[in-house]
C-alpha atoms as a PDB file:
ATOM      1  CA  UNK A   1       0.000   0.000   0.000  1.00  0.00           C
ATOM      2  CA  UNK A   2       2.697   2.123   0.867  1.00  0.00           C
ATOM      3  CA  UNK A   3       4.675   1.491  -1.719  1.00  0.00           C
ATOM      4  CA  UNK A   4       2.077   1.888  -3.800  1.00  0.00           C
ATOM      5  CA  UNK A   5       1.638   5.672  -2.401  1.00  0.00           C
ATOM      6  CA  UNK A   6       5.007   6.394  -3.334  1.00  0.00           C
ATOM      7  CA  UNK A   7       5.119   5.299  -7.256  1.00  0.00           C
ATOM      8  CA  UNK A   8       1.671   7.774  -7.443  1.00  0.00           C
ATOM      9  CA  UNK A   9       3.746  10.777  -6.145  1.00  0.00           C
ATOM     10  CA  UNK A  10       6.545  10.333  -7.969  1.00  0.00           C
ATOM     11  CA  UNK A  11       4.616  10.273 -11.156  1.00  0.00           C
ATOM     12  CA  UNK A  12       2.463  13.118 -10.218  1.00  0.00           C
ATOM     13  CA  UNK A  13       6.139  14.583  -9.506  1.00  0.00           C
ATOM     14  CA  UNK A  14       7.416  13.700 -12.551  1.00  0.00           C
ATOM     15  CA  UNK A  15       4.413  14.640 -14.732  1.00  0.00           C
ATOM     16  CA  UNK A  16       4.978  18.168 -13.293  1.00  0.00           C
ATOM     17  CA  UNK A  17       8.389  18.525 -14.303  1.00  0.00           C
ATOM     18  CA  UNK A  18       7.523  17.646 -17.586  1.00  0.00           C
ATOM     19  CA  UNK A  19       5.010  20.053 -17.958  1.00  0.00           C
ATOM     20  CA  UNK A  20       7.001  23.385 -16.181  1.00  0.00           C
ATOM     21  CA  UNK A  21       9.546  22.426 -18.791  1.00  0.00           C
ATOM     22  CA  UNK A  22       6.963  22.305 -21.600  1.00  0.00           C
ATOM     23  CA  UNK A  23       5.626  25.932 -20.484  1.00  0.00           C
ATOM     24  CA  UNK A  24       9.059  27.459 -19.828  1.00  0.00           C
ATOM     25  CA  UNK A  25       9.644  26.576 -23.926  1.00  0.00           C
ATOM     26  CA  UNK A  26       6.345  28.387 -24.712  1.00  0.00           C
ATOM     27  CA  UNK A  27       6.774  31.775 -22.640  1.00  0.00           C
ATOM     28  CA  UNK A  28       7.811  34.294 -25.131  1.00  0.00           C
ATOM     29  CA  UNK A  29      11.647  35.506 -24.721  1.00  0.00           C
ATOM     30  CA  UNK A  30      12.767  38.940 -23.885  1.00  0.00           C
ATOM     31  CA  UNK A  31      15.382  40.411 -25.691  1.00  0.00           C
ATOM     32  CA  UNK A  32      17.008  44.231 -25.019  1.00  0.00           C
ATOM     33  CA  UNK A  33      15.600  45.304 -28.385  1.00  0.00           C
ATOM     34  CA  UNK A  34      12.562  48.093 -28.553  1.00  0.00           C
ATOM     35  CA  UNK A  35      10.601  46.557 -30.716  1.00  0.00           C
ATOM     36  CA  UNK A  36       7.227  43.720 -30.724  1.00  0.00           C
ATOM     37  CA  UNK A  37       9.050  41.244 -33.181  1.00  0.00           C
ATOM     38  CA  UNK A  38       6.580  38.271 -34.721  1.00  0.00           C
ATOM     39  CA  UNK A  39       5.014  35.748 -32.011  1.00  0.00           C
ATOM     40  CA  UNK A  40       4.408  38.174 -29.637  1.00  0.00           C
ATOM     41  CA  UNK A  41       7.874  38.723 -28.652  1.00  0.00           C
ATOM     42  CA  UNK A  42       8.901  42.272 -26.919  1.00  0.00           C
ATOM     43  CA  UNK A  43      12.575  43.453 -27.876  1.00  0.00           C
ATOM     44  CA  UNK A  44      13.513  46.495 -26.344  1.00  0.00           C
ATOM     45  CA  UNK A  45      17.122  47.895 -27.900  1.00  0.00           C
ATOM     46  CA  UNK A  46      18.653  50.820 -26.087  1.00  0.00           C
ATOM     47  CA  UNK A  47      20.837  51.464 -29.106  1.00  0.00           C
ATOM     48  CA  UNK A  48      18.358  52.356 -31.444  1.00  0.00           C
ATOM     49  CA  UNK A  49      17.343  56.177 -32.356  1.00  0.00           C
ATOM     50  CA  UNK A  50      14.428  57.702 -33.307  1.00  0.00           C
ATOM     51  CA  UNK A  51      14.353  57.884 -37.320  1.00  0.00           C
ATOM     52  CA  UNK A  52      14.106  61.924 -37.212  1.00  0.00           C
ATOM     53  CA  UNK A  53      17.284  62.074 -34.945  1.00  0.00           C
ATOM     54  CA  UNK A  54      18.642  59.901 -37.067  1.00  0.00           C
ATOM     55  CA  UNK A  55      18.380  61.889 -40.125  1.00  0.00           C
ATOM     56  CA  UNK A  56      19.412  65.233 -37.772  1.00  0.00           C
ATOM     57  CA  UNK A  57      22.682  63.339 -36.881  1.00  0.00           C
ATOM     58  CA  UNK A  58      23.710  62.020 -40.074  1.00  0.00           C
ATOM     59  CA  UNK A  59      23.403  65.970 -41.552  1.00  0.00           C
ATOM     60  CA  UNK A  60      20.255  65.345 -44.032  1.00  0.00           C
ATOM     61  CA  UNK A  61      18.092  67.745 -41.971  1.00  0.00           C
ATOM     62  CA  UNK A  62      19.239  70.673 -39.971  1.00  0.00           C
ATOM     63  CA  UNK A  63      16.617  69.987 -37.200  1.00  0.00           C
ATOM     64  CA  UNK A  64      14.188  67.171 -36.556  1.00  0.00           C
ATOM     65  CA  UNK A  65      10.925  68.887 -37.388  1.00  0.00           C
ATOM     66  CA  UNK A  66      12.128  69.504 -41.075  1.00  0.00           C
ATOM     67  CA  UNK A  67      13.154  65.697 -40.883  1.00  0.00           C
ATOM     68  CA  UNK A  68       9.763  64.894 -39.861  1.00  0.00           C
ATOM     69  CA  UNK A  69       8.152  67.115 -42.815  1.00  0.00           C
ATOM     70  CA  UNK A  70      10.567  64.959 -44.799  1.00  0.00           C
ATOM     71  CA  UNK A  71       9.400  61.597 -43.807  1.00  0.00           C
ATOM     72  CA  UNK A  72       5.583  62.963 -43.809  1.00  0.00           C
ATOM     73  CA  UNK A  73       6.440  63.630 -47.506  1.00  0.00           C
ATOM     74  CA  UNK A  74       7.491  60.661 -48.396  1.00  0.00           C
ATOM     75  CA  UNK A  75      11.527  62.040 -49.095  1.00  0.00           C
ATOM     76  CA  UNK A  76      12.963  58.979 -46.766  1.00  0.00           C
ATOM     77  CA  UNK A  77      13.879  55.560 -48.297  1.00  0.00           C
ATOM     78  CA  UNK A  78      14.592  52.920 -45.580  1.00  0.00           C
ATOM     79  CA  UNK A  79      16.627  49.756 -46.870  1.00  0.00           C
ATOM     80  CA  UNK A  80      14.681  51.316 -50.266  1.00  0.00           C
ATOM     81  CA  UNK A  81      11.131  51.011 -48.903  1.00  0.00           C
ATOM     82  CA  UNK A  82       9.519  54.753 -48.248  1.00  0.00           C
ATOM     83  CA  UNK A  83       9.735  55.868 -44.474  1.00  0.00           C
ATOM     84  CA  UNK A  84       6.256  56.461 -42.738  1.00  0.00           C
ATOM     85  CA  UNK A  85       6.724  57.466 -38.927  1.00  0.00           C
ATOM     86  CA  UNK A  86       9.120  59.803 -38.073  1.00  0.00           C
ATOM     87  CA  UNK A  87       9.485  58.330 -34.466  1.00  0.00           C
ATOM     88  CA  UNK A  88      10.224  54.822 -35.815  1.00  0.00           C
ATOM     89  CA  UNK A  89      12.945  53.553 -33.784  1.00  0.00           C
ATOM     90  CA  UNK A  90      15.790  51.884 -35.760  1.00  0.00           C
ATOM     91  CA  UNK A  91      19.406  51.060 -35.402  1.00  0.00           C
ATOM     92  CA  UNK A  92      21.994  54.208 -36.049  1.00  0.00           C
ATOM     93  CA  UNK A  93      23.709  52.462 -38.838  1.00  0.00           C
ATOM     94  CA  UNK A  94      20.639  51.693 -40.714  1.00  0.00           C
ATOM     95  CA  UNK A  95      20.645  52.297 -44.758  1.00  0.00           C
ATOM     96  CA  UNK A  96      18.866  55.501 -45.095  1.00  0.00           C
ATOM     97  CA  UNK A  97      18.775  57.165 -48.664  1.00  0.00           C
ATOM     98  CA  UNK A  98      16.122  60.459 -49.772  1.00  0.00           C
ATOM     99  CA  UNK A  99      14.254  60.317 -52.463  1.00  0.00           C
ATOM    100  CA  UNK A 100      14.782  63.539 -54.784  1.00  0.00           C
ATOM    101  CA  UNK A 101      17.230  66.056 -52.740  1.00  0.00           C
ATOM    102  CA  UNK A 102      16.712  69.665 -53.643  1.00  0.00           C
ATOM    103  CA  UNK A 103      20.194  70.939 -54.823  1.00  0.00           C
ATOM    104  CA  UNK A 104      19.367  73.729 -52.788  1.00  0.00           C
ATOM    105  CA  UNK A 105      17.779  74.357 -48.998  1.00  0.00           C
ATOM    106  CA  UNK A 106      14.604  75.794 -50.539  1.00  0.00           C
ATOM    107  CA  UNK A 107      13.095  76.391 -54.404  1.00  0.00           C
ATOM    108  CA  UNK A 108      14.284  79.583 -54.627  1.00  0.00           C
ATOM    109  CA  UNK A 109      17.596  78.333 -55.538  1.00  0.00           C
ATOM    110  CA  UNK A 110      16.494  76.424 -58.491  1.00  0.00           C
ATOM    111  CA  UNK A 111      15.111  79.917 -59.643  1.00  0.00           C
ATOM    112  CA  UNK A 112      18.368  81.542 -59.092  1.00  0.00           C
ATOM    113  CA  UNK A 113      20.426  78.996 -61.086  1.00  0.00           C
ATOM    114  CA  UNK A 114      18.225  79.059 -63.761  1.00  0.00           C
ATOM    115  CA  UNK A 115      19.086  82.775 -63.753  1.00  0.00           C
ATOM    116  CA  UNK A 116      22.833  82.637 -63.821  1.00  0.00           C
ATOM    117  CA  UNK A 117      22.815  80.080 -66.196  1.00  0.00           C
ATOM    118  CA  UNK A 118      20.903  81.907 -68.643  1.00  0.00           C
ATOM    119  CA  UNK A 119      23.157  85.005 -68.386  1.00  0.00           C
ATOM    120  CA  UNK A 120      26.157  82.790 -68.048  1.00  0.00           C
ATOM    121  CA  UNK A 121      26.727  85.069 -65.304  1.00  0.00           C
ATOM    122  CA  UNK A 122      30.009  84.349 -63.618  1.00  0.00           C
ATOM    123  CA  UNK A 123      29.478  84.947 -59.813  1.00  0.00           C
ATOM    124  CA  UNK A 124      33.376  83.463 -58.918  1.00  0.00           C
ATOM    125  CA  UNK A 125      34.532  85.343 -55.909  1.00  0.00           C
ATOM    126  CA  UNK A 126      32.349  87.795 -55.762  1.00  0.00           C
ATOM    127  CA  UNK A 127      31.114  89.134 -51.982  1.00  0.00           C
ATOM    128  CA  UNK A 128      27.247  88.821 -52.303  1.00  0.00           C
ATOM    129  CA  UNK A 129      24.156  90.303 -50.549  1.00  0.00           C
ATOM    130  CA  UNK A 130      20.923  88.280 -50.509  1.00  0.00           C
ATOM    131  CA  UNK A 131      18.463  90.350 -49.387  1.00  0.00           C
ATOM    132  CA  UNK A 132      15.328  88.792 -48.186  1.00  0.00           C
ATOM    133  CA  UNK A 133      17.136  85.669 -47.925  1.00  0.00           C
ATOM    134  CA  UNK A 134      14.579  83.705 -45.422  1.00  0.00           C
ATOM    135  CA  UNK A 135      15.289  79.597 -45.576  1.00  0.00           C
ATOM    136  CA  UNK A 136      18.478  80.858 -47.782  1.00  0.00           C
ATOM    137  CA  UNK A 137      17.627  79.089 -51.547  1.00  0.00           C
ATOM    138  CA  UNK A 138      19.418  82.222 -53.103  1.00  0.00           C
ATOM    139  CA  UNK A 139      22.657  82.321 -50.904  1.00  0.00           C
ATOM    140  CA  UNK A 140      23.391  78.204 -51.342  1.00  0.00           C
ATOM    141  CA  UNK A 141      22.943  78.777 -54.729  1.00  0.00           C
ATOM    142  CA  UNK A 142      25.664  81.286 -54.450  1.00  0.00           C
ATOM    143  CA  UNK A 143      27.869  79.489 -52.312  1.00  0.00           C
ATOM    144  CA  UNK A 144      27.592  76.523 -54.686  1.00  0.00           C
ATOM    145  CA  UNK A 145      29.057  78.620 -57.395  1.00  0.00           C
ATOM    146  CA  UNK A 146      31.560  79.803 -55.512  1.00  0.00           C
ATOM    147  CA  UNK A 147      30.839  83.634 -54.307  1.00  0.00           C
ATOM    148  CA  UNK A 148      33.735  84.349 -51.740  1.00  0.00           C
ATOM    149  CA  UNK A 149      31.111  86.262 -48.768  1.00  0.00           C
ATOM    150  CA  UNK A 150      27.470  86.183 -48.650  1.00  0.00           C
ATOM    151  CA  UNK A 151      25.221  88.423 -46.695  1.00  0.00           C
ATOM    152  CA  UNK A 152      21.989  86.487 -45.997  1.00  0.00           C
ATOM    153  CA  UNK A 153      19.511  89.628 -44.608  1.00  0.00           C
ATOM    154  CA  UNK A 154      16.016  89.488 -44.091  1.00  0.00           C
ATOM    155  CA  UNK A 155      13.569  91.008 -41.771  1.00  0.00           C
ATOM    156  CA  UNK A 156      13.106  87.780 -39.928  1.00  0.00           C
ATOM    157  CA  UNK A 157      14.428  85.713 -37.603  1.00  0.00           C
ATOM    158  CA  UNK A 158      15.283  81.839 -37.021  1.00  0.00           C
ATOM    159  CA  UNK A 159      14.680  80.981 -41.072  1.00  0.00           C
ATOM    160  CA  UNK A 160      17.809  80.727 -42.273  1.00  0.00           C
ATOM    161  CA  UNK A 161      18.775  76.804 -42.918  1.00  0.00           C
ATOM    162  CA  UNK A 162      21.583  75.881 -40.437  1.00  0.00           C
ATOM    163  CA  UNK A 163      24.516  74.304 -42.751  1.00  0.00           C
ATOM    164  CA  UNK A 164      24.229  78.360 -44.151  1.00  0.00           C
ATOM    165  CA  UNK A 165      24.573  79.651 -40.499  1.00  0.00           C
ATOM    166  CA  UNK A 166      27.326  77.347 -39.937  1.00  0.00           C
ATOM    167  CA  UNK A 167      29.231  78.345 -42.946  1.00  0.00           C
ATOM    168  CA  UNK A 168      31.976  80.896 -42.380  1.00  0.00           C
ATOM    169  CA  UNK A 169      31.488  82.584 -45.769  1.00  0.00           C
ATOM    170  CA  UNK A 170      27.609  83.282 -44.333  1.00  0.00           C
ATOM    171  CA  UNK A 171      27.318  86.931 -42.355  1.00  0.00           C
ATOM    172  CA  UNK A 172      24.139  86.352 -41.091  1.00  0.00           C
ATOM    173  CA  UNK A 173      21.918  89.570 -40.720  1.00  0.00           C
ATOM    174  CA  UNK A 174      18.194  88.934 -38.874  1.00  0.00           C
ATOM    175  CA  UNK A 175      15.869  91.427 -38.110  1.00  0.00           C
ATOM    176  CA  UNK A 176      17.407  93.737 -40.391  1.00  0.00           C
ATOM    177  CA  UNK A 177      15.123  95.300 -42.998  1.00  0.00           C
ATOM    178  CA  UNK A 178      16.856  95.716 -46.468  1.00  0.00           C
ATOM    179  CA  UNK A 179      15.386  99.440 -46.993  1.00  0.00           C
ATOM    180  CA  UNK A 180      17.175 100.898 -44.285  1.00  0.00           C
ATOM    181  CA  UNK A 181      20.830  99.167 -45.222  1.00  0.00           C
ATOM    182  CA  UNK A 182      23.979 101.411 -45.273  1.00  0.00           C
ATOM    183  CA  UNK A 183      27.503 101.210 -46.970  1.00  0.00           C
ATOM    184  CA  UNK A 184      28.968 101.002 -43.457  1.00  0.00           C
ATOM    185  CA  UNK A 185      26.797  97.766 -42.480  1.00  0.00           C
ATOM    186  CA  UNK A 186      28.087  95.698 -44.891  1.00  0.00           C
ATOM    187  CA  UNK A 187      32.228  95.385 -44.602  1.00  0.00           C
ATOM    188  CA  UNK A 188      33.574  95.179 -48.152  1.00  0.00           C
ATOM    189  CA  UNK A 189      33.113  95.685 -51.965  1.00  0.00           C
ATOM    190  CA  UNK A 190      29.086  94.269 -52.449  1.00  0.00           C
ATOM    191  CA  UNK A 191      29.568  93.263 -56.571  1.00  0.00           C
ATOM    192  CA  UNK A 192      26.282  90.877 -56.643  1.00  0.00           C
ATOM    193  CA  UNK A 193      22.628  91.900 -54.861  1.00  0.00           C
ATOM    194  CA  UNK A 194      20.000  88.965 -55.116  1.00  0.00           C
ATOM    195  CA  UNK A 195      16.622  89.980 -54.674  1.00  0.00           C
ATOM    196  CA  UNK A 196      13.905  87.791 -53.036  1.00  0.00           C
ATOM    197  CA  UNK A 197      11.804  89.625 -51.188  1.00  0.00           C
ATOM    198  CA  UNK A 198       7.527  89.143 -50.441  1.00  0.00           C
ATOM    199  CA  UNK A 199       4.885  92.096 -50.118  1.00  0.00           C
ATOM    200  CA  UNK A 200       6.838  94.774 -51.116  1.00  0.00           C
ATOM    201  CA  UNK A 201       7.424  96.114 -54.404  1.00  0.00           C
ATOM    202  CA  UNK A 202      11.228  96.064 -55.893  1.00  0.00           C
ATOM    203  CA  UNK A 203      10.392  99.876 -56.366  1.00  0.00           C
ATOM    204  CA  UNK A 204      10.954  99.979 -52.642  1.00  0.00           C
ATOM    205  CA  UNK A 205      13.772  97.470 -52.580  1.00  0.00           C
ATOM    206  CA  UNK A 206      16.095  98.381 -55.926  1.00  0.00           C
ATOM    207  CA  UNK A 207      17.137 102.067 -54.760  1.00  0.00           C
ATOM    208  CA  UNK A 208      18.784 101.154 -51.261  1.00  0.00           C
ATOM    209  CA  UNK A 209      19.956  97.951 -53.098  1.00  0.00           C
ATOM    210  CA  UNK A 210      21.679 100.187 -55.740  1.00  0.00           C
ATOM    211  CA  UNK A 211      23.433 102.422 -53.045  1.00  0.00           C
ATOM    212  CA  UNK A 212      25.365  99.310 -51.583  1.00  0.00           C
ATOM    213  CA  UNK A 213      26.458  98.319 -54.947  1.00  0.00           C
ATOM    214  CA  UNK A 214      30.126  99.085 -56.172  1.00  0.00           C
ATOM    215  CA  UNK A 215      30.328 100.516 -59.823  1.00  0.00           C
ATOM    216  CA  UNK A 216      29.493  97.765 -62.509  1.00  0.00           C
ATOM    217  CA  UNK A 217      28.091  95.647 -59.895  1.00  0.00           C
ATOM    218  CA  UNK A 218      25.232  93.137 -60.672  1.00  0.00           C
ATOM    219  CA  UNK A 219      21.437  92.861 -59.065  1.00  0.00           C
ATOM    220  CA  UNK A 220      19.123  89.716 -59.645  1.00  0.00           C
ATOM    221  CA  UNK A 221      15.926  90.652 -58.341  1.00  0.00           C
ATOM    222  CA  UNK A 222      13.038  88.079 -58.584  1.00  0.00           C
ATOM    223  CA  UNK A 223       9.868  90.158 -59.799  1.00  0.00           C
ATOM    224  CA  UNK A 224       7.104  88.560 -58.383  1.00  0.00           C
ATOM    225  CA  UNK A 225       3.840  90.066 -60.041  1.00  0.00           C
ATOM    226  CA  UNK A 226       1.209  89.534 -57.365  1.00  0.00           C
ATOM    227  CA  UNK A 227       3.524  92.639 -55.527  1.00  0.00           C
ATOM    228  CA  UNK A 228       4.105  94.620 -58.122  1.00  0.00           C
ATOM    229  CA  UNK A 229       0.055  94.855 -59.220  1.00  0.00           C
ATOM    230  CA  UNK A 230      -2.230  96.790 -58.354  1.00  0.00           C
ATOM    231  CA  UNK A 231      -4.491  96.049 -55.946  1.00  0.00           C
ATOM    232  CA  UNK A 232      -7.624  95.889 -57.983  1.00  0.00           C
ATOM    233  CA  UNK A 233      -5.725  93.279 -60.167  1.00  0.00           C
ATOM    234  CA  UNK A 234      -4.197  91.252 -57.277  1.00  0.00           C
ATOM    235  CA  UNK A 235      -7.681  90.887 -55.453  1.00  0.00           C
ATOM    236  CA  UNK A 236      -9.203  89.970 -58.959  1.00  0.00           C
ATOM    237  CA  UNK A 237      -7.325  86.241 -58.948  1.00  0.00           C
ATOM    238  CA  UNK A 238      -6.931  86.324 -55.231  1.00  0.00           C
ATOM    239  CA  UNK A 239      -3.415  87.010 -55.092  1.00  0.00           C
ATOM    240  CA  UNK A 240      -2.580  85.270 -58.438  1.00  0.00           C
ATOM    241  CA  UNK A 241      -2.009  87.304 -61.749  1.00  0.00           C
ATOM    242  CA  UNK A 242      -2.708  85.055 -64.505  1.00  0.00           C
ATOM    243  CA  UNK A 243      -3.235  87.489 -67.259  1.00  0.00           C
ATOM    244  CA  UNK A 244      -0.304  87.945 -69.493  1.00  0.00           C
ATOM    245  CA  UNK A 245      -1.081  91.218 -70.041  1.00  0.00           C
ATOM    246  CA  UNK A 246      -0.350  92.921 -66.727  1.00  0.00           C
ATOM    247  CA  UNK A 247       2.586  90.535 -66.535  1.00  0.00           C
ATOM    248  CA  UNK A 248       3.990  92.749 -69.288  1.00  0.00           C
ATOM    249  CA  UNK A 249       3.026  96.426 -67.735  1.00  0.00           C
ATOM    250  CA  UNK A 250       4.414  95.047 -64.913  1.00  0.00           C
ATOM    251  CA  UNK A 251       7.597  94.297 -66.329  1.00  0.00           C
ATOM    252  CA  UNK A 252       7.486  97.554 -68.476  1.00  0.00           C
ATOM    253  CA  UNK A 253       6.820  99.917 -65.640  1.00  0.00           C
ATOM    254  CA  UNK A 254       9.760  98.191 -63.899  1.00  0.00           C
ATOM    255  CA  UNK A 255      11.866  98.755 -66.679  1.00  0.00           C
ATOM    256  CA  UNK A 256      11.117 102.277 -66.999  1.00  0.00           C
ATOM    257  CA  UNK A 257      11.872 102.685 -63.441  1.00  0.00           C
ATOM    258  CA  UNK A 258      14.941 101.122 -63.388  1.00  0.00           C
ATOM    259  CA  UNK A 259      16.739 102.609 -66.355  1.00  0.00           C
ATOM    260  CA  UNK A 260      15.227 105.873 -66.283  1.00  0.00           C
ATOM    261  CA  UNK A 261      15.122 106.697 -62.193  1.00  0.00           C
ATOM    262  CA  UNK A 262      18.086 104.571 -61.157  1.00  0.00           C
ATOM    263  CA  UNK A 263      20.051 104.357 -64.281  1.00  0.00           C
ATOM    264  CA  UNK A 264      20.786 101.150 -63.998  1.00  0.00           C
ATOM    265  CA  UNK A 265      21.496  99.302 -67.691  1.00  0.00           C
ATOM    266  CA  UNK A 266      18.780  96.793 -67.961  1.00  0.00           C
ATOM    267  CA  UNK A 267      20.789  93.486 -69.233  1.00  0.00           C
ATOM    268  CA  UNK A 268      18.290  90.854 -69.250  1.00  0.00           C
ATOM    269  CA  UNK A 269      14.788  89.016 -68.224  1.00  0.00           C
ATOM    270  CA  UNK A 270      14.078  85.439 -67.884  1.00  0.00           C
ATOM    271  CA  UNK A 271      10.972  83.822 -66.838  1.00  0.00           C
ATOM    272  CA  UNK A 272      11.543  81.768 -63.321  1.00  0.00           C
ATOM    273  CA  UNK A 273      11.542  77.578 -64.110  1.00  0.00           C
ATOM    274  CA  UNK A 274       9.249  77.275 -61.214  1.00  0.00           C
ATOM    275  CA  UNK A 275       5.918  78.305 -59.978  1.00  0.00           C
ATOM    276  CA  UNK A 276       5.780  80.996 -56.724  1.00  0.00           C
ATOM    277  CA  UNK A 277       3.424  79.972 -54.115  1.00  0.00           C
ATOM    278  CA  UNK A 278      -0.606  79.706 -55.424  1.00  0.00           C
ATOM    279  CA  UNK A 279       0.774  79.232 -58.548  1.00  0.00           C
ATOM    280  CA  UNK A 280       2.077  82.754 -59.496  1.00  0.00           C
ATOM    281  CA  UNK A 281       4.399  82.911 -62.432  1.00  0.00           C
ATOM    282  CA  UNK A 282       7.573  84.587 -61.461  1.00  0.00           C
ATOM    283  CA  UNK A 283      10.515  86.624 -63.592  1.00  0.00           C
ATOM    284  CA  UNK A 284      14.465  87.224 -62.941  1.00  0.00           C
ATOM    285  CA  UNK A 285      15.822  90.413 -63.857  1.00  0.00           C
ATOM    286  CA  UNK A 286      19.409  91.377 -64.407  1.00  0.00           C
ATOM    287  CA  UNK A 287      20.258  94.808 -63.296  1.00  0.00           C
ATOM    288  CA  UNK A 288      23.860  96.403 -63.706  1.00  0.00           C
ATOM    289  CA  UNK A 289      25.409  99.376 -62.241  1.00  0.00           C
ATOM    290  CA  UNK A 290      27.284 101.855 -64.152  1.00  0.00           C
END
């Protein structure tokens, strides 16, 4: 009887074993990864980075909310499948390739080339002023093709992209409003002026713009249309002049101005490559001192 007693308990005993063992195999494993990989497992990795701050580190964004925009857009390839979360945690060496980089921090540099390279204007050495230079489209343009100094100035503040800030051939100039500019703020000869400038007509902008220019000195002003018309025509397409028409009084009063009030030599137009904002068709101008 006894005996008998014992042999039950051992195989209840052993039956148990068998079956902690079977359930210890089945419990899921933890790893130190970050991640739910497949069968339920939980991986948490202290090593990996948010996909934003990845992009931040590795210089294709100057800060992580323009990295964001980025991945939002679509821009970010991951192992060549497009990024969709910019807080996707992933490891720092991870292949990470954008789509279609701009040449330039912002359109307005594609404008700008298109310019230069229609004048074949040789801008080699030269010691620049961008005024109205916001995200800075016109001064990495100029950088690019090799300007010695660039002046980025505009009226605002905390625009200007930060590899231009953190170039030594940038003299950055916030909250400065182009209209009231001197000789004595800007150090040096100024051959090239690039004009970008928003709700303000270059009939404001070209005579303080000519002052700071050294004799046979250059000006690229973008004519934007919507600023230069009237009211009664800009409120007619809500901000967007579509008829070709006052495009052309538009230009012609500006040439008039320019040649006849500031005697500047009127050397060329070109229509911009790109659309402005709302669609607005846009012209370069090429201005040059005597």
């Amino acid at each position: 009887m006894l005996m008998g007693l014992v042999n039950i308990f051992m195989g209840l005993k052993k039956n148990i074993a068998q079956r902690m063992i079977h359930v210890k195999e089945h419990i899921p494993r933890i790893h130190c990864t970050g991640v739910r990989e497949p069968l339920g497992y939980f991986v948490v990795n202290v090593h990996r980075k948010r996909l934003d701050q990845i992009l931040v580190d590795r210089g294709f964004f100057g800060s992580r909310e323009r990295a964001k925009r980025a991945v939002m857009a679509g821009q970010v390839m991951i192992e060549d499948q497009p990024a969709t979360k910019p807080g996707q945690p992933l490891r720092p060496d991870v292949n990470l390739k954008l789509k279609e980089q701009d040449p330039f921090v912002s359109r307005g540099g594609l404008k700008l080339d298109h310019a230069l390279e229609h004048f074949k204007l040789n801008v080699q050495d030269a010691m620049a002023a961008d005024l109205g230079a916001s995200t800075g489209g016109f001064t990495d343009c100029l950088l690019q093709r090799g300007v010695a100094k660039g002046f980025a100035i505009d009226v605002g503040q905390g625009q200007l992209a930060w590899k231009l800030r953190t170039d030594n051939r940038v003299v950055v100039m916030e909250k400065t409003n182009a209209r009231h500019l001197k000789k004595k703020h800007l150090p040096g000869e100024i051959d090239l002026i690039v004009v970008d400038c928003s709700f303000i007509s270059l009939k404001h902008i070209l005579p303080p713009a000519v002052a700071l220019l050294e004799r046979n000195g250059s000006i690229l002003a973008l004519i934007k249309p919507q600023f230069e018309a009237g009211k009664e025509e800009a409120d007619k397409g809500r901000g967007v002049i579509r008829d070709p028409n006052i495009h052309e009084q538009i230009i012609h009063s500006l040439h008039q101005f320019a040649t006849e009030e500031l005697s500047l030599n009127w050397k060329g137009i070109v229509e911009s490559p790109i659309l402005g904002p709302a669609g607005n068709k846009e012209f370069l101008v090429w201005l040059e001192k005597y």
